[in-house]
C-alpha atoms as a PDB file:
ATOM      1  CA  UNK A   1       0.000   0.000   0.000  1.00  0.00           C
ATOM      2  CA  UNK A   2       2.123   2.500  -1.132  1.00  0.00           C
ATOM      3  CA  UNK A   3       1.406   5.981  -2.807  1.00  0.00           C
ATOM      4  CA  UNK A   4       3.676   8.273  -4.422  1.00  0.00           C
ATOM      5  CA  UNK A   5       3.514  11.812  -2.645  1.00  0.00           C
ATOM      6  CA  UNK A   6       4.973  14.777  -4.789  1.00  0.00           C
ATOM      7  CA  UNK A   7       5.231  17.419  -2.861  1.00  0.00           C
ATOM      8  CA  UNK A   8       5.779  21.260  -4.386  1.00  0.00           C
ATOM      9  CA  UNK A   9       6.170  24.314  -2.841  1.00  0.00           C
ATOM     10  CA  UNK A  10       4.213  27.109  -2.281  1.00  0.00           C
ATOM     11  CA  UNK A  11       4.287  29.894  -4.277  1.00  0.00           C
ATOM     12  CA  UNK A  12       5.720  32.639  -1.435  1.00  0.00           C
ATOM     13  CA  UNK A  13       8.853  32.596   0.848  1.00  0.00           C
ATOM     14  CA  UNK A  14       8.002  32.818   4.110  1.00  0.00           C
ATOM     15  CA  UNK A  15       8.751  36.176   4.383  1.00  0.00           C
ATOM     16  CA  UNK A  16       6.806  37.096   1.758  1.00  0.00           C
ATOM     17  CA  UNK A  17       3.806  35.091   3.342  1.00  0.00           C
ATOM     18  CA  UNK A  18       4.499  37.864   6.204  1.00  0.00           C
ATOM     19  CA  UNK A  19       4.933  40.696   3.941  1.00  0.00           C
ATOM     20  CA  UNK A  20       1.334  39.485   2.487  1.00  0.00           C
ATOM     21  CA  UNK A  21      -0.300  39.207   6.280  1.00  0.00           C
ATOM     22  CA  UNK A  22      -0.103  43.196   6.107  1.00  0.00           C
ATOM     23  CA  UNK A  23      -2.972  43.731   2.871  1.00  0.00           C
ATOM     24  CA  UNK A  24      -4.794  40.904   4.236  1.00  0.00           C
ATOM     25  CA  UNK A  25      -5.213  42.230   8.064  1.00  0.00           C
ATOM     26  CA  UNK A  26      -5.419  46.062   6.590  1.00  0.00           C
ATOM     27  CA  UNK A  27      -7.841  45.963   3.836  1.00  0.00           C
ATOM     28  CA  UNK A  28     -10.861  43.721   5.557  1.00  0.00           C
ATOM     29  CA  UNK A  29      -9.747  46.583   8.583  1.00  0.00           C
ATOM     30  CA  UNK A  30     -10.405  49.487   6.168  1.00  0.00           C
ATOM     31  CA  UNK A  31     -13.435  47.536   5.227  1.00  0.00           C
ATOM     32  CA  UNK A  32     -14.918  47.528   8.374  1.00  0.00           C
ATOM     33  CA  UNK A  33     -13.960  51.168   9.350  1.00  0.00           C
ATOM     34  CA  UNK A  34     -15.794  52.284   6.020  1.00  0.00           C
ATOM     35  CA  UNK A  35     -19.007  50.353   6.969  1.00  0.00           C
ATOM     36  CA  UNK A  36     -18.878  52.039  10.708  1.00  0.00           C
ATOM     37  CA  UNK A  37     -18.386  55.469   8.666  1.00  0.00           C
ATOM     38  CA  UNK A  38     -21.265  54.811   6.772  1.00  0.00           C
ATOM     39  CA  UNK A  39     -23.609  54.207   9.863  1.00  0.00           C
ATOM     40  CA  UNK A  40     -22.083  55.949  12.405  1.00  0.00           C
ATOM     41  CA  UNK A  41     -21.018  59.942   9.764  1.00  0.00           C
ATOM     42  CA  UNK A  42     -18.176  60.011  12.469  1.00  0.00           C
ATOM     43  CA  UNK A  43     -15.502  61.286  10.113  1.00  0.00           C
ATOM     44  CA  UNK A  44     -12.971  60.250  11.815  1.00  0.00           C
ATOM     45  CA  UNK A  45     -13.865  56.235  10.827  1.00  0.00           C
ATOM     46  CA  UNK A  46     -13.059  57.492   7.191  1.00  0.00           C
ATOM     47  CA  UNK A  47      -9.560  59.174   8.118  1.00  0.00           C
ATOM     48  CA  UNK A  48      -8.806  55.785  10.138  1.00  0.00           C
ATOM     49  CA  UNK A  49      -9.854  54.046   6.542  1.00  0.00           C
ATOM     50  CA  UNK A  50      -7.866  55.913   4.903  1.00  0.00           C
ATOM     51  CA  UNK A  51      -4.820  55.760   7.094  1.00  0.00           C
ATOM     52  CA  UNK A  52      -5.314  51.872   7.222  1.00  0.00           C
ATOM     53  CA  UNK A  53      -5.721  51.930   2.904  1.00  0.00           C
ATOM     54  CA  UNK A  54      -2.438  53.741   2.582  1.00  0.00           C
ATOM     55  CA  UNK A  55      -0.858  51.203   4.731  1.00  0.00           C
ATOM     56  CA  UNK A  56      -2.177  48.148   3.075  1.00  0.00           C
ATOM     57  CA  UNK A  57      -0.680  50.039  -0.555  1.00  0.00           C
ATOM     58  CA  UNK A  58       2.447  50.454   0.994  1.00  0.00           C
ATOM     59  CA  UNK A  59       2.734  46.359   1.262  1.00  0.00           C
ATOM     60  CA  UNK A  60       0.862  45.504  -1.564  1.00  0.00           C
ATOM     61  CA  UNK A  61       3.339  47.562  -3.471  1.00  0.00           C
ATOM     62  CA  UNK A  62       6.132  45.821  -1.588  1.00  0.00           C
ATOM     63  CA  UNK A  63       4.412  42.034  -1.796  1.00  0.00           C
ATOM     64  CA  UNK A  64       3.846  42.807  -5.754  1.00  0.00           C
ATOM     65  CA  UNK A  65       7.607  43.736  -6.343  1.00  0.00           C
ATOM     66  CA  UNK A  66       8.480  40.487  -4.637  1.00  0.00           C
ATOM     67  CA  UNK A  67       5.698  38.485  -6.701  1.00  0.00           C
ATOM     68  CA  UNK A  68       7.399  39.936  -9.917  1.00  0.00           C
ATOM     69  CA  UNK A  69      10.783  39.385  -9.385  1.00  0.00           C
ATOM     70  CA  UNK A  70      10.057  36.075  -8.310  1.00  0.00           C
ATOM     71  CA  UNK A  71       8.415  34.961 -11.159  1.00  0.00           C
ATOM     72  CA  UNK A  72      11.095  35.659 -13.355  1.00  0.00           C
ATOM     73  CA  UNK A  73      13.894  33.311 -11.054  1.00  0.00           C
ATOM     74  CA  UNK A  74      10.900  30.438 -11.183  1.00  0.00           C
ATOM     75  CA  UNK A  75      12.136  27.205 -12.981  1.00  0.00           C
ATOM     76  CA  UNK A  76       9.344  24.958 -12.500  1.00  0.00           C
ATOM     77  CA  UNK A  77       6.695  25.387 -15.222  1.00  0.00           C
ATOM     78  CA  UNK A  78       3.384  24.427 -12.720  1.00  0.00           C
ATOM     79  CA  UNK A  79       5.181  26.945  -9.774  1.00  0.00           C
ATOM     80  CA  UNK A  80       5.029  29.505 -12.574  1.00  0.00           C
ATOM     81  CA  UNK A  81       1.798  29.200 -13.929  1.00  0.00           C
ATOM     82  CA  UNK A  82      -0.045  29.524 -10.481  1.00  0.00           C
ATOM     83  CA  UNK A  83       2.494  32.436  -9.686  1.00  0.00           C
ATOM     84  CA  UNK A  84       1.616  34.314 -12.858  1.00  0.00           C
ATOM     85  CA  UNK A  85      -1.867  34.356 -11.601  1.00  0.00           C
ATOM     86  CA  UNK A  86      -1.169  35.294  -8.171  1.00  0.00           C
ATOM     87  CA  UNK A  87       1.230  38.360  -9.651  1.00  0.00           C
ATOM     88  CA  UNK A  88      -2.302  39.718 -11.704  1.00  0.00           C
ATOM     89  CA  UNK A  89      -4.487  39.264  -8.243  1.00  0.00           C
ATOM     90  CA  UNK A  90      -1.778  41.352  -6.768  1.00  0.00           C
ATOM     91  CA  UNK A  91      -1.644  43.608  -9.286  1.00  0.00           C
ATOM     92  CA  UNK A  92      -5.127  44.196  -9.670  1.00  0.00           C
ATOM     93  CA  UNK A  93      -5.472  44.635  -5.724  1.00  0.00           C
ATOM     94  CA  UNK A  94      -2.635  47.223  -5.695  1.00  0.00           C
ATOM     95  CA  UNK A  95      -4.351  49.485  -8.634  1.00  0.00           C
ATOM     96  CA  UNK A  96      -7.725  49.074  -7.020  1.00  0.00           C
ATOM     97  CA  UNK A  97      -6.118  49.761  -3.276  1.00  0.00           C
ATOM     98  CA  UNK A  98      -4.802  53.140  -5.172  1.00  0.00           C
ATOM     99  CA  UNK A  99      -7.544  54.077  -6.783  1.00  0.00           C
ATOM    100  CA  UNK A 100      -9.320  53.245  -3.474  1.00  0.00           C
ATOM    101  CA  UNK A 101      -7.097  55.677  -1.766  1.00  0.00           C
ATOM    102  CA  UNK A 102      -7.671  58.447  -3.851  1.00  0.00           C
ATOM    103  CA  UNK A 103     -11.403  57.986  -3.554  1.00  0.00           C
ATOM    104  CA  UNK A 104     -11.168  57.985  -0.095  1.00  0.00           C
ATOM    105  CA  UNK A 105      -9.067  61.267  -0.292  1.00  0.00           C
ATOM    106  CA  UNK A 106     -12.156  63.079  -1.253  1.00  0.00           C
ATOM    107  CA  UNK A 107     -13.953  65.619   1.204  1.00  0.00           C
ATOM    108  CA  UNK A 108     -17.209  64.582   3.296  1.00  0.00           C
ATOM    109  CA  UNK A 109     -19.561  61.996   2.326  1.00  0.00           C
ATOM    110  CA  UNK A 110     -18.150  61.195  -1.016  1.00  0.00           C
ATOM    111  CA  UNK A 111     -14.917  59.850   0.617  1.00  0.00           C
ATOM    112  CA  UNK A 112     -16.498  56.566   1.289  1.00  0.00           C
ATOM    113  CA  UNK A 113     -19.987  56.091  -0.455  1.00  0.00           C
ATOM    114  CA  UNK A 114     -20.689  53.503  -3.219  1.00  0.00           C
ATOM    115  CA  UNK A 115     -17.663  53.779  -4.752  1.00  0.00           C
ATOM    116  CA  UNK A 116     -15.223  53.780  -1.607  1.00  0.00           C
ATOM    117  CA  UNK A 117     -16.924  50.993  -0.415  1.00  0.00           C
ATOM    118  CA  UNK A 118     -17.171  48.631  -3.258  1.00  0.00           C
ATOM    119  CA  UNK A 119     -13.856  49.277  -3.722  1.00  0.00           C
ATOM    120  CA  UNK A 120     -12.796  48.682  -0.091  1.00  0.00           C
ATOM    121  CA  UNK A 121     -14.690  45.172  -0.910  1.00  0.00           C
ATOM    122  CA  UNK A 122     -12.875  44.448  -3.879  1.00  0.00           C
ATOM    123  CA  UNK A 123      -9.224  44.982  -2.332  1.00  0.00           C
ATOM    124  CA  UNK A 124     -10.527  42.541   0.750  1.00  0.00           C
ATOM    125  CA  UNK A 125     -11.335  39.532  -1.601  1.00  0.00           C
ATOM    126  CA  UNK A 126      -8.428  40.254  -3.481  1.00  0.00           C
ATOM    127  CA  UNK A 127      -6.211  39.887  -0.850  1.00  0.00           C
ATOM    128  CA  UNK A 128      -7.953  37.074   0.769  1.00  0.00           C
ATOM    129  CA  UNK A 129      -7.670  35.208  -3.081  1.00  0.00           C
ATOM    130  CA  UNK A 130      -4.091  36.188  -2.639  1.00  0.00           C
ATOM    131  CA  UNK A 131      -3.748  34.446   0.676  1.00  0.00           C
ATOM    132  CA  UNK A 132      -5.200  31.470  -0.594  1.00  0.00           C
ATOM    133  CA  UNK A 133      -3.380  31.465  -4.134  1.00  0.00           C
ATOM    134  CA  UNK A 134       0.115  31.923  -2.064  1.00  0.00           C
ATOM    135  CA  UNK A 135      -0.044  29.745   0.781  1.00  0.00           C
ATOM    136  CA  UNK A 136      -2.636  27.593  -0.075  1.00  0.00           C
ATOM    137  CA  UNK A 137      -1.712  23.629  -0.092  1.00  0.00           C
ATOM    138  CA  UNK A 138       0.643  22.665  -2.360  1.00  0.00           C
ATOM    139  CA  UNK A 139       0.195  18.928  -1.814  1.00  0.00           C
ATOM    140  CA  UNK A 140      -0.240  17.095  -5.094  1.00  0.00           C
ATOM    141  CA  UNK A 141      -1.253  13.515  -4.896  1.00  0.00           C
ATOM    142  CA  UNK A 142       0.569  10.641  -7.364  1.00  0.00           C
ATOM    143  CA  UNK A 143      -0.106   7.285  -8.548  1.00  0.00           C
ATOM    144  CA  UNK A 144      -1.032   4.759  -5.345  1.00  0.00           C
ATOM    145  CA  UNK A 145       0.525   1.175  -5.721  1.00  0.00           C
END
């Protein structure tokens, strides 16, 4: 009863996997600061949002330069083709985390609304996909004798 285990590795370095902790504790954070800002008008919910956006961007940035550069040194072809997908969630979560930031640069109520929310949203999921692309199991089973 034997099996053949291959295992690979993830796509992230541990640090990286740390570097990556930041967008996913910071975004879901801005999230939920945005929603209280929303209910609450307390303006100061949308400066902590905004505060906690520009953090997460900072990272993101940082995680994405990482992503990139280690796609490039990647020699094994299935490695590469999950990491090329990880580098476009990345990238798409850092333009949307800008674009986020800028909309919640505005004055007042605009800051957040529709648009500063759904964004807020989008850069959560994206960097909970991330999470889940990078350190997600990297187990794959073989032939069992």
């Amino acid at each position: 009863m034997a099996q053949n285990l291959v295992y690979s590795r993830s796509v992230s370095s541990p640090l990286h996997a740390i570097l990556l902790a930041f967008p996913v504790a910071l975004y879901p954070a801005a999230l939920v600061s945005d929603i209280t800002y929303l209910n609450t008008a307390v303006i100061q919910w949308s400066n902590f949002s905004s505060w906690l956006i520009a953090g997460a961007d900072f990272f993101t940035g940082i995680v994405l330069a990482w992503a990139v550069f280690s796609l490039f040194f990647e020699r094994e072809r299935h490695i590469r083709r999950r990491g090329i997908v990880y580098v476009v969630v990345i990238a798409v979560m850092f333009l949307a985390g800008v674009l986020n930031a800028f909309q919640h640069a505005r004055d007042g109520w605009h800051s957040v609304g529709t648009l500063g929310l759904a964004l807020s949203i989008l850069c959560t999921v994206l960097a909970f996909v991330a999470a889940f692309i990078a350190c997600g199991d990297a187990n794959i089973r073989g032939d069992r004798a």
